[in-house]
N, C-alpha and C. Protein backbone atom coordinates (compact mmCIF):
# COMPACT_ATOMS: atom_id res chain seq x y z
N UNK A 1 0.84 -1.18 0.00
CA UNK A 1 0.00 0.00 0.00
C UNK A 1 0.89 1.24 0.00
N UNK A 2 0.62 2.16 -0.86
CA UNK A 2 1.31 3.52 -0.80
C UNK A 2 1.34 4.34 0.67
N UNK A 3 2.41 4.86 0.72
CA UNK A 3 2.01 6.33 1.83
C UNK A 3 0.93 6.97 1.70
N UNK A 4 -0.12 6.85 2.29
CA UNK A 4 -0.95 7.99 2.22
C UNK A 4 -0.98 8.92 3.32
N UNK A 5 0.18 9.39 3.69
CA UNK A 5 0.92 10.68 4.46
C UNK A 5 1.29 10.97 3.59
N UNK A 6 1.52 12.45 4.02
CA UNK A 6 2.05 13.35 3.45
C UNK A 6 3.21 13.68 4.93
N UNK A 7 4.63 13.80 4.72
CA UNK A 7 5.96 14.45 5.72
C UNK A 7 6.46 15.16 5.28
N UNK A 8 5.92 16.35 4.71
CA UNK A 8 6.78 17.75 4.06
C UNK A 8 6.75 18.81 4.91
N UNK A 9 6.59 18.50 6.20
CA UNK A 9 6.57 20.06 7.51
C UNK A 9 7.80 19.69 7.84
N UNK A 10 8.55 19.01 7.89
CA UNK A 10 9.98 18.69 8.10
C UNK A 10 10.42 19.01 9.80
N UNK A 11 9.26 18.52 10.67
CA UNK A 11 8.55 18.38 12.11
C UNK A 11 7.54 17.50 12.47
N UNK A 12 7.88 16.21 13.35
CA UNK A 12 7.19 15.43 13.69
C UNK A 12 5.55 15.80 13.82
N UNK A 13 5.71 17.11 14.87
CA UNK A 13 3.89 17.67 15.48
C UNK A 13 3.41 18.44 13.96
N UNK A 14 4.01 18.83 13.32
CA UNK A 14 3.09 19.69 11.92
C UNK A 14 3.25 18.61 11.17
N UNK A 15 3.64 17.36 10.56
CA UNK A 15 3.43 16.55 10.26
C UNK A 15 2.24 15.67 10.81
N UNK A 16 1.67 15.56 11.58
CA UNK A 16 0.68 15.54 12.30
C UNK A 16 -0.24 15.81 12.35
N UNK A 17 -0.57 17.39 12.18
CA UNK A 17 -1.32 18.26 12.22
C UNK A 17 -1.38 18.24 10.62
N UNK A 18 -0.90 17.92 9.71
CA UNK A 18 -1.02 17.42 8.73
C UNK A 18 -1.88 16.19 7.91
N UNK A 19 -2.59 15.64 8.68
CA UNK A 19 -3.00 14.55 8.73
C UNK A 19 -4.44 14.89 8.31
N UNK A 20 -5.00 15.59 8.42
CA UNK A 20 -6.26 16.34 8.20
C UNK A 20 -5.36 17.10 6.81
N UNK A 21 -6.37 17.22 5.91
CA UNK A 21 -5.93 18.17 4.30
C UNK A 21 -7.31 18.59 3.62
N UNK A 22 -6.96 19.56 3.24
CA UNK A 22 -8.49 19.87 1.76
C UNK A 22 -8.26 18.98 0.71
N UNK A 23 -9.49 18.15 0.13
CA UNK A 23 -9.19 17.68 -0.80
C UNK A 23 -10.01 18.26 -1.74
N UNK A 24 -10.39 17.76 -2.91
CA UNK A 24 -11.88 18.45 -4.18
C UNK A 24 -13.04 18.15 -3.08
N UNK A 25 -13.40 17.66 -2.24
CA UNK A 25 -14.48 18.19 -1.64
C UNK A 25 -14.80 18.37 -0.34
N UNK A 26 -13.92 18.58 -0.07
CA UNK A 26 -13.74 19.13 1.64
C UNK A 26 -12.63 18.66 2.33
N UNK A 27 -12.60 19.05 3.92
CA UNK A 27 -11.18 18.45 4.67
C UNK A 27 -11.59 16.73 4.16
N UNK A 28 -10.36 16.29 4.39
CA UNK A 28 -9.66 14.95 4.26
C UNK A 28 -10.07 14.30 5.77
N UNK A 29 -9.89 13.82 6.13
CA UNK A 29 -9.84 13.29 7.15
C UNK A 29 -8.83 12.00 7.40
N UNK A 30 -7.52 12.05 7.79
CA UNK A 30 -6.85 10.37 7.11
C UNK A 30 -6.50 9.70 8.54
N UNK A 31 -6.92 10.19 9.81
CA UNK A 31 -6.74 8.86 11.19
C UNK A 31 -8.38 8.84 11.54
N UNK A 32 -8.98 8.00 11.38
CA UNK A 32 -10.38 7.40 12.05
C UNK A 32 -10.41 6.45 12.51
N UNK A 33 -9.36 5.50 12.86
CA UNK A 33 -9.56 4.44 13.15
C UNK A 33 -8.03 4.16 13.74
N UNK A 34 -8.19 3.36 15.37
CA UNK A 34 -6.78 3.28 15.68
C UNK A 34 -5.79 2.48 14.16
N UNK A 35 -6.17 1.49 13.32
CA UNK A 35 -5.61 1.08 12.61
C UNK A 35 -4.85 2.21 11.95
N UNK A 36 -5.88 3.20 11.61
CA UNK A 36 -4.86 4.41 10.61
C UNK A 36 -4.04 5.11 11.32
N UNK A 37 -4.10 5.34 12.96
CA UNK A 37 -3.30 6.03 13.60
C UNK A 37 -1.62 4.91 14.14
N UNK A 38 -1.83 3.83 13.71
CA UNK A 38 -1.00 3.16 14.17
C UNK A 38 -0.25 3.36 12.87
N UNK A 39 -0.83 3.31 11.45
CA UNK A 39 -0.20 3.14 10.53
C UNK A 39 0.72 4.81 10.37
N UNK A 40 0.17 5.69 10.85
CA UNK A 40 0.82 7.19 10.70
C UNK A 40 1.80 6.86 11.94
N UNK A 41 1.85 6.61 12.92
CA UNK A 41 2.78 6.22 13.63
C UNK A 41 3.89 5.47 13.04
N UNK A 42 3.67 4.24 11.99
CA UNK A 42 4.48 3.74 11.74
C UNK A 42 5.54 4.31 10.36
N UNK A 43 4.86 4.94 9.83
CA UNK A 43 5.37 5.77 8.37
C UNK A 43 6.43 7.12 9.14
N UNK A 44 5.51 7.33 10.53
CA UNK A 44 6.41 8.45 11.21
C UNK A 44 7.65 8.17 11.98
N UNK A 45 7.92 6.49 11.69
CA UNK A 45 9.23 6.13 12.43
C UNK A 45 9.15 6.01 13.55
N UNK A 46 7.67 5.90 14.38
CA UNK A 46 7.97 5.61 15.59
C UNK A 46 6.97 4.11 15.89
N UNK A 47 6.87 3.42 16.43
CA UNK A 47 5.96 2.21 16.99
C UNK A 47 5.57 2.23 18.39
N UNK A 48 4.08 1.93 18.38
CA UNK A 48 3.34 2.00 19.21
C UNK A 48 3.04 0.28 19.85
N UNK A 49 2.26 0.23 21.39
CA UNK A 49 1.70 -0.91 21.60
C UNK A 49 0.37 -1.08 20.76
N UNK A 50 0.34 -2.02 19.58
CA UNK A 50 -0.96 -2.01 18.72
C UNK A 50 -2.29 -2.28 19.58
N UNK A 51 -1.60 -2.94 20.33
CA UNK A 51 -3.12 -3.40 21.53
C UNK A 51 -4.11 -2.93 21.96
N UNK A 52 -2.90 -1.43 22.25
CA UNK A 52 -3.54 -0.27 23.53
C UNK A 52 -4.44 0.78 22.67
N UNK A 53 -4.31 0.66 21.45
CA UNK A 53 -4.86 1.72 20.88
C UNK A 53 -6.30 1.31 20.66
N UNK A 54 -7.19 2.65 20.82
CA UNK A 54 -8.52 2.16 20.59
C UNK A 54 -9.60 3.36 20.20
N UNK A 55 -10.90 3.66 20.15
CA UNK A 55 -11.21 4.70 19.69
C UNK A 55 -11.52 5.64 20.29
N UNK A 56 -11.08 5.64 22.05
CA UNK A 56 -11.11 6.81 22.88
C UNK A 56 -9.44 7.21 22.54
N UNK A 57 -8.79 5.97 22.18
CA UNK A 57 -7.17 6.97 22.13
C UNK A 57 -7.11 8.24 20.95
N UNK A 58 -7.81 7.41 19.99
CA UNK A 58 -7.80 7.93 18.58
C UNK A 58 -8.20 9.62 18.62
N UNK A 59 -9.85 9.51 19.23
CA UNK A 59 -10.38 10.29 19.65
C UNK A 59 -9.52 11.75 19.90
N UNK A 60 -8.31 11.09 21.27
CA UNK A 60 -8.00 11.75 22.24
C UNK A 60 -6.84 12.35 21.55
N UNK A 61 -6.08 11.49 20.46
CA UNK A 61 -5.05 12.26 19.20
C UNK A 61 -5.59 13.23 18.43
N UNK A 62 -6.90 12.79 18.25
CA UNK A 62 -7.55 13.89 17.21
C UNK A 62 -7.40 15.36 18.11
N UNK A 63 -7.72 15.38 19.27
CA UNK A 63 -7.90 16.38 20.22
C UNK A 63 -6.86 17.35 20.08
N UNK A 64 -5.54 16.30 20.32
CA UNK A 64 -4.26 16.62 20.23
C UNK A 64 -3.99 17.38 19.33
N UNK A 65 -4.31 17.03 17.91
CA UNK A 65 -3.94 17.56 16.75
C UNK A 65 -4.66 18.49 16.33
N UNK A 66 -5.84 18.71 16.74
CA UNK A 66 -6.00 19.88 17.28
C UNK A 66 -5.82 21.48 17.79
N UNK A 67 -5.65 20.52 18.78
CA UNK A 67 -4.92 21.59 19.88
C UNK A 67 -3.54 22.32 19.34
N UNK A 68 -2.59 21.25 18.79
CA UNK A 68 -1.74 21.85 18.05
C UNK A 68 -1.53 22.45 16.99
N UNK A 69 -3.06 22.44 16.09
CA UNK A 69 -3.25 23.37 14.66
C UNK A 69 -3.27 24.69 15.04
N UNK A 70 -4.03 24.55 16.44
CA UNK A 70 -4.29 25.76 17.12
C UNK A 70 -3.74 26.76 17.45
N UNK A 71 -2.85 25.79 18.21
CA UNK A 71 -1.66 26.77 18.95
C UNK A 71 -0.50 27.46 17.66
N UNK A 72 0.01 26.74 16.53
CA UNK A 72 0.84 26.86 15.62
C UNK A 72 -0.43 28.19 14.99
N UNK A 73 -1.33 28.00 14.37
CA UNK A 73 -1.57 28.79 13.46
C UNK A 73 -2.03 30.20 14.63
N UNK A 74 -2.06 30.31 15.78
CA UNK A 74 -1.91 31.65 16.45
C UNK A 74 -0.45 32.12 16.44
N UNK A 75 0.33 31.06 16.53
CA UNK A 75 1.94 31.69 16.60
C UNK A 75 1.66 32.15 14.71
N UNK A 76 1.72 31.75 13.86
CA UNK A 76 1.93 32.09 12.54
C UNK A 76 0.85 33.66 12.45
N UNK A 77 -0.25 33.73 13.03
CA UNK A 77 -0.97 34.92 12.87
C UNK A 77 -0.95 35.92 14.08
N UNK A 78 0.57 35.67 14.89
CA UNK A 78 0.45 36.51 15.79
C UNK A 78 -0.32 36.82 16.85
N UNK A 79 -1.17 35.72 17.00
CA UNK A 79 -2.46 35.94 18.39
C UNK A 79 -1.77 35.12 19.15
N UNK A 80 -2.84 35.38 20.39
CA UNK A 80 -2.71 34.25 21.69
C UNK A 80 -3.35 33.15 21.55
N UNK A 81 -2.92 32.43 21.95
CA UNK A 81 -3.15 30.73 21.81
C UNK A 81 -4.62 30.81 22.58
N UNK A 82 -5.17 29.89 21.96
CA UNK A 82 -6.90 29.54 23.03
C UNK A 82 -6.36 28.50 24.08
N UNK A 83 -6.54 29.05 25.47
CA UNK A 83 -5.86 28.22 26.65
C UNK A 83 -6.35 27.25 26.54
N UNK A 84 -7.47 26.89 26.16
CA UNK A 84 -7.97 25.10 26.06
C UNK A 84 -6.92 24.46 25.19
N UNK A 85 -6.60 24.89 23.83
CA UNK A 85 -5.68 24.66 23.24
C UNK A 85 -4.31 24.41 23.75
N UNK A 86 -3.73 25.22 24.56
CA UNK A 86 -2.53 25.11 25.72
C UNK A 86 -2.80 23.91 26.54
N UNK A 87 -4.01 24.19 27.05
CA UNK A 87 -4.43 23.16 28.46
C UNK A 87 -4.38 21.58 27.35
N UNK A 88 -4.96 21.08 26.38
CA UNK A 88 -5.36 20.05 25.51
C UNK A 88 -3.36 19.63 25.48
N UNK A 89 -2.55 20.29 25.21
CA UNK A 89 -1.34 19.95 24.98
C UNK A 89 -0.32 19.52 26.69
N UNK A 90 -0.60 20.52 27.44
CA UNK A 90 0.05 20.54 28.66
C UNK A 90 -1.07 18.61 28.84
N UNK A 91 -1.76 18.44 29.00
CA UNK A 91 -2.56 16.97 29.35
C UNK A 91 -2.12 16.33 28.95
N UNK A 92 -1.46 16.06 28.02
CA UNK A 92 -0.64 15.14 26.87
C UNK A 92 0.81 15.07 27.00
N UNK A 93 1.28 16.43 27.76
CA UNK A 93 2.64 16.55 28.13
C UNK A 93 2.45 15.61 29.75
N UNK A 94 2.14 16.25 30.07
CA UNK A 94 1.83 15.31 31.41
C UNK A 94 2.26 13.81 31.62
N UNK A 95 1.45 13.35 30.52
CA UNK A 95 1.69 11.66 30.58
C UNK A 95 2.58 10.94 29.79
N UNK A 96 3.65 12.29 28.95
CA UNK A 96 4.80 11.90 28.35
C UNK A 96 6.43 11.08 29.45
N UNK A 97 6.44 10.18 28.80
CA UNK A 97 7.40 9.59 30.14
C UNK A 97 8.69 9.40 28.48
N UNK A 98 9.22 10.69 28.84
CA UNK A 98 10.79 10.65 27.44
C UNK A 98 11.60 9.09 27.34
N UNK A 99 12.01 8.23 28.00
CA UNK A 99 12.09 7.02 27.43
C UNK A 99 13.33 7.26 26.46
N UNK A 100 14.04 8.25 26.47
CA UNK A 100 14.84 8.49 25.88
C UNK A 100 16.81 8.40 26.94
N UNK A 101 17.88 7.87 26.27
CA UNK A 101 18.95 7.72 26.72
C UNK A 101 20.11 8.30 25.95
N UNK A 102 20.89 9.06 26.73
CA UNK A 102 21.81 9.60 26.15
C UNK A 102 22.99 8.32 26.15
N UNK A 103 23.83 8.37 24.70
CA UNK A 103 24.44 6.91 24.76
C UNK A 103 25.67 8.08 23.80
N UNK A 104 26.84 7.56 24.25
CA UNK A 104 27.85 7.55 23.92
C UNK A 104 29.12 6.99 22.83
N UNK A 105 29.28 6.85 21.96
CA UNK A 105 29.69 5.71 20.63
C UNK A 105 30.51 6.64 19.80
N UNK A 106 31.46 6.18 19.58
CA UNK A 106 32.67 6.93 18.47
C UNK A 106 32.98 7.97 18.63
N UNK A 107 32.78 8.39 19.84
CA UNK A 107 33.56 9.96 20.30
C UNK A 107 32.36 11.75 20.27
N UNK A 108 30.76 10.30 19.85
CA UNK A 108 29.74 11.47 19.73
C UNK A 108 28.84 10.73 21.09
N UNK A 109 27.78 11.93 21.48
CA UNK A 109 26.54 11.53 21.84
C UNK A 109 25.63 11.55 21.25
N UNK A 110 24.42 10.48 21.34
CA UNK A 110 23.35 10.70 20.82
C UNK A 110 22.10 9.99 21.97
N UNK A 111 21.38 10.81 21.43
CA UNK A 111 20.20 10.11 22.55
C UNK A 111 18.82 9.27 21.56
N UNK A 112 18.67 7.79 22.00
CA UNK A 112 18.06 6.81 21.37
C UNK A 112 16.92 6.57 22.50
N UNK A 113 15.92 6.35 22.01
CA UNK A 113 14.77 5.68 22.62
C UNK A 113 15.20 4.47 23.49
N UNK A 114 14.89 4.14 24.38
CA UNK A 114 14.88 3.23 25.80
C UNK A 114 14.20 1.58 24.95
N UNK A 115 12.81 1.96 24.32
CA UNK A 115 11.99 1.28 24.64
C UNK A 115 11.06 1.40 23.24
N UNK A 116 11.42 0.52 22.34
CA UNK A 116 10.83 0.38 20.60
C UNK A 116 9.23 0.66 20.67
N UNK A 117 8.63 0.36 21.81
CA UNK A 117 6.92 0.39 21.91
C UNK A 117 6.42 1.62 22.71
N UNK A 118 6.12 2.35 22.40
CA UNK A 118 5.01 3.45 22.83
C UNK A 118 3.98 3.15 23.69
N UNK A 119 3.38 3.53 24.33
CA UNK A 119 2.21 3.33 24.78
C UNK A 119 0.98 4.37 24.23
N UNK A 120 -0.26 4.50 24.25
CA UNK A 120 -0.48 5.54 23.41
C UNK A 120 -0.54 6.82 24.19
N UNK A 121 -0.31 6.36 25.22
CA UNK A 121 0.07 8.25 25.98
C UNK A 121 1.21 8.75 26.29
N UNK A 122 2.28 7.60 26.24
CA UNK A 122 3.78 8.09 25.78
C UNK A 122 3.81 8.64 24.30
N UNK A 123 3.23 8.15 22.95
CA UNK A 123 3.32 8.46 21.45
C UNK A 123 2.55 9.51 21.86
N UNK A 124 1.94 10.23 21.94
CA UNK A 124 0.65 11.52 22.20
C UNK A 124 1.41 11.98 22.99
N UNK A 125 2.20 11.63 23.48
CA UNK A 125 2.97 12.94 24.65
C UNK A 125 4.19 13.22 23.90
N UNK A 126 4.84 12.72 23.43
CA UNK A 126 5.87 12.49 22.59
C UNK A 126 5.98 13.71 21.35
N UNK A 127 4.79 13.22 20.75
CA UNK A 127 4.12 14.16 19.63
C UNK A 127 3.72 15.69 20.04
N UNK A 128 2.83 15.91 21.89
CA UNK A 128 2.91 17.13 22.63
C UNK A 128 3.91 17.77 22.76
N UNK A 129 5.05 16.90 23.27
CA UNK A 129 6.66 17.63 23.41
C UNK A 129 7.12 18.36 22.46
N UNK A 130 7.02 17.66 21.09
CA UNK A 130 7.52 18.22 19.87
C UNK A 130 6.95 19.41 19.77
N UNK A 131 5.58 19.31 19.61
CA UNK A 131 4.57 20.69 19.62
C UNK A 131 5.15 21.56 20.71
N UNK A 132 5.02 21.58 21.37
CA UNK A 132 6.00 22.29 22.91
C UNK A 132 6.95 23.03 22.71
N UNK A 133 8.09 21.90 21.65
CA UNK A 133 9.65 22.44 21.58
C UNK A 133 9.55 23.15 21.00
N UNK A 134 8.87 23.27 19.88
CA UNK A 134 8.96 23.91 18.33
C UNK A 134 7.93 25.34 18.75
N UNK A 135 7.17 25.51 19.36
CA UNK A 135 6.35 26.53 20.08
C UNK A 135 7.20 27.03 20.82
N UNK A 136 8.26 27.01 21.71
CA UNK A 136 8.87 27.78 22.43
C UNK A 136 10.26 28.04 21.95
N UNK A 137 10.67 27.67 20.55
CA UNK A 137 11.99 27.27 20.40
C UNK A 137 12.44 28.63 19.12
N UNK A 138 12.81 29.07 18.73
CA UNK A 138 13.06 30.24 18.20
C UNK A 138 13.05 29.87 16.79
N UNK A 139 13.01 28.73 16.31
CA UNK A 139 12.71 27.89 14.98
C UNK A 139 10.95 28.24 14.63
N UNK A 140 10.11 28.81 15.67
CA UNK A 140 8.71 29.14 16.12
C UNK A 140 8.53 30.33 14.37
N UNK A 141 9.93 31.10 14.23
CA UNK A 141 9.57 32.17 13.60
C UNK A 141 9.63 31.63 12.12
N UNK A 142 9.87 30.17 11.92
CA UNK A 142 9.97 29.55 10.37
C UNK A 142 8.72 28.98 10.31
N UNK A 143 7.83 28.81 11.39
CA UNK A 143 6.11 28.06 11.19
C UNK A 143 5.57 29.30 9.97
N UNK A 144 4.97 28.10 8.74
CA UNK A 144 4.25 28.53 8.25
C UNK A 144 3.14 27.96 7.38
N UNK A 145 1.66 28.90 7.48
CA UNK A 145 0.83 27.82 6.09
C UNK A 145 1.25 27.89 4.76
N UNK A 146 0.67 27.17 4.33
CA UNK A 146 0.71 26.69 2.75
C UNK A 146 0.45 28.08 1.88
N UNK A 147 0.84 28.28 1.39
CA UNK A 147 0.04 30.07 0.46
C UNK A 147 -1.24 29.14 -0.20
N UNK A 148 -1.13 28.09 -0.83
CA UNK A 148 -2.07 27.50 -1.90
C UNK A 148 -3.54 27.90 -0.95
N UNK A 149 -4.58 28.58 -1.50
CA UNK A 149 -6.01 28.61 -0.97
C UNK A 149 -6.77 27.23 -1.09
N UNK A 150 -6.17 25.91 -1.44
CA UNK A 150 -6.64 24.83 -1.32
C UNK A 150 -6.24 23.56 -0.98
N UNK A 151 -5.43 24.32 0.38
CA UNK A 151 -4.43 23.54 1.25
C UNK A 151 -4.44 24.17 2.38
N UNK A 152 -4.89 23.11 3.70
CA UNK A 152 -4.73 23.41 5.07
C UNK A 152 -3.41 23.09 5.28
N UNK A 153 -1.88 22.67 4.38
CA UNK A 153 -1.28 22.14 5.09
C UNK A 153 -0.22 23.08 6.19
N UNK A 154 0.52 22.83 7.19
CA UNK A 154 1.63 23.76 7.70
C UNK A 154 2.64 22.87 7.62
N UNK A 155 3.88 23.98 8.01
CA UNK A 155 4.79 23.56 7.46
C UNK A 155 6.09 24.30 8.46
N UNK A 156 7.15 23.80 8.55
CA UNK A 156 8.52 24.21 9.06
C UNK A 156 9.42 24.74 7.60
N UNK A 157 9.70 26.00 7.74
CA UNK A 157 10.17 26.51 6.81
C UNK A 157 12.04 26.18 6.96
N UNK A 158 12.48 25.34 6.64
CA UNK A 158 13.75 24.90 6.51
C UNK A 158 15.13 25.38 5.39
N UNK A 159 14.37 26.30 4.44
CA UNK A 159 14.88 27.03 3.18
C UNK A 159 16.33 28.20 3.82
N UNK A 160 17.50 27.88 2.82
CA UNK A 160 18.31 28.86 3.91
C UNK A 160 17.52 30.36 3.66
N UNK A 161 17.04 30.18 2.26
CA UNK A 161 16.29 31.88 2.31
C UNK A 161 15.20 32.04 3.26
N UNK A 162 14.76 31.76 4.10
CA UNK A 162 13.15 31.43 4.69
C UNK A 162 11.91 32.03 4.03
N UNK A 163 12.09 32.09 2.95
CA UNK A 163 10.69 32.31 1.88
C UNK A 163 10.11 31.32 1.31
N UNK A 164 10.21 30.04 1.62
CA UNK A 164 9.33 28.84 1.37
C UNK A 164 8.07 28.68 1.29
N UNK A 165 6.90 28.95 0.37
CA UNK A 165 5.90 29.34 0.65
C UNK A 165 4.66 27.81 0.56
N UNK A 166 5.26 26.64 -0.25
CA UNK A 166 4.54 25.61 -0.48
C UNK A 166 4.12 24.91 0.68
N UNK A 167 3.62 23.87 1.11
CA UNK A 167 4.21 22.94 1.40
C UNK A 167 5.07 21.50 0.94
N UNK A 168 4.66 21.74 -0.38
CA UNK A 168 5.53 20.93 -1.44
C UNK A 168 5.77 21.71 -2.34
N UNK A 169 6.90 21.61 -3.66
CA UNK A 169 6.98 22.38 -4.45
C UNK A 169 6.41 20.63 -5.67
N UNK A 170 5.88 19.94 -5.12
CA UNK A 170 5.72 18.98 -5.94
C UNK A 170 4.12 18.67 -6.08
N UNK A 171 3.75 19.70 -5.37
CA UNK A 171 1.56 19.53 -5.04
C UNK A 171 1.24 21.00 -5.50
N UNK A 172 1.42 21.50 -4.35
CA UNK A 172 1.01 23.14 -4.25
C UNK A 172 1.84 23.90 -5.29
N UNK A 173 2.87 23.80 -4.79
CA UNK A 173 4.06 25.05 -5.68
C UNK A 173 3.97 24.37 -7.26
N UNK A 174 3.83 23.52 -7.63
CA UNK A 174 3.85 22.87 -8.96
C UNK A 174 2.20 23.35 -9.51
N UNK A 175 1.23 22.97 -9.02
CA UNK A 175 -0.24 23.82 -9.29
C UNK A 175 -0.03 25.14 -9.34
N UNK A 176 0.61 26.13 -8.52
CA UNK A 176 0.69 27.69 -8.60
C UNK A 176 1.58 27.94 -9.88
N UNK A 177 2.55 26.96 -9.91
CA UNK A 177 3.53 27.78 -11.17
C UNK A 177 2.79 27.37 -12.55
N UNK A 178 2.20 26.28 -12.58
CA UNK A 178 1.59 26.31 -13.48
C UNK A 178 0.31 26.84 -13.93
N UNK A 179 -0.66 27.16 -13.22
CA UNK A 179 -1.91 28.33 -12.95
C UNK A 179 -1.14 29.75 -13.53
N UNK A 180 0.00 29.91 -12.55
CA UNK A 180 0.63 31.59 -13.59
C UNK A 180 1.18 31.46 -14.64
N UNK A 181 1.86 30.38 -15.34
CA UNK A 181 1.77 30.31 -16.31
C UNK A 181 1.19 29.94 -17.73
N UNK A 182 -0.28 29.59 -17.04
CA UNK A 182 -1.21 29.46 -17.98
C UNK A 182 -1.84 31.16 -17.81
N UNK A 183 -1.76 31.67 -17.15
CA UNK A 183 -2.55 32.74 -17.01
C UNK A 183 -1.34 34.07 -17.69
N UNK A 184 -0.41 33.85 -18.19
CA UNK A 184 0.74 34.44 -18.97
C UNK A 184 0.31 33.73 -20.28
N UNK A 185 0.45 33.19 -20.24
CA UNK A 185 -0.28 32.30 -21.76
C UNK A 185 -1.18 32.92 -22.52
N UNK A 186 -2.29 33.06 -21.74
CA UNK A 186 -3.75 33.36 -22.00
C UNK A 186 -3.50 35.19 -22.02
N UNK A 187 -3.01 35.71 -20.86
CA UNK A 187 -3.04 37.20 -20.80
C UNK A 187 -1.92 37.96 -22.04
């Protein structure tokens, strides 16, 4: 089966928040079912306990992702975050247990996961943190949406110029250049 993710925010949590899209006839919707949230987990490089997941977890990611469209697209438009939105993320931070080890090898450090299985409120907290880091982290001033008017997607602007305006130059930016240059054509 193909990816049906999309990972062009080049950030675990806007990758995420990605998961929801406009399509020709409205938002997308692509986790409804723990199956699809396990499978975005797994395309996202991380693994979960398949067991534990169920449709109050699912539910409770949707919340998440959410909360974090929320909070990102007030940092991108300059407002204050809706504290439910804050509060929905701090709940999720809460029950994040990092599981993470700093390990030592060839004269570098790196820090590796403890523990290959998630639980689903370690993966949801995990995913909160990110949202967290990237919200308080001065990388905050590269969050941006899609310019395309038929794309919810966001995005981490990673460009050394920081004028990146797509979220792909292979969806969006490929539709815009070609729209102006049919419209040079025609004009």
């Amino acid at each position: 089966m193909p990816n049906e993710f999309q990972f062009v925010a080049n950030d675990l949590a806007l990758d995420f928040v990605n998961t929801q899209m406009l399509g020709r006839h409205g938002v997308v919707e692509l986790i409804e079912s723990p199956e699809q949230m396990l499978r975005w987990l797994e395309a996202a490089g991380l693994t979960s306990k398949r067991e534990l997941w169920n449709d109050g977890d699912v539910a409770s990611a949707l919340a998440l992702r959410e909360a974090i469209r929320s909070l990102m697209l007030a940092l991108i438009e300059t407002r204050d975050p809706e504290q439910e939105s804050l509060a929905q993320l701090n709940r999720h931070l809460l029950d994040f247990d990092p599981n993470l080890r700093l390990v030592y090898q060839a004269s570098l450090y790196r820090l590796e996961q403890r523990s290959l299985e998630l639980t689903p409120p370690m993966a949801l907290g995990m995913i909160a943190e990110r949202a967290a880091a990237l919200l308080a982290s001065e990388e905050r001033a590269r969050l941006r949406a899609c310019s395309s008017t038929s794309c919810i997607l966001l995005f981490k602007d990673t460009s050394k110029s920081g004028k990146r305006r797509w979220c792909s130059m292979r969806t969006c930016g490929n539709r815009a250049k070609a729209s102006a240059f049919r419209a040079n054509a025609e004009g």
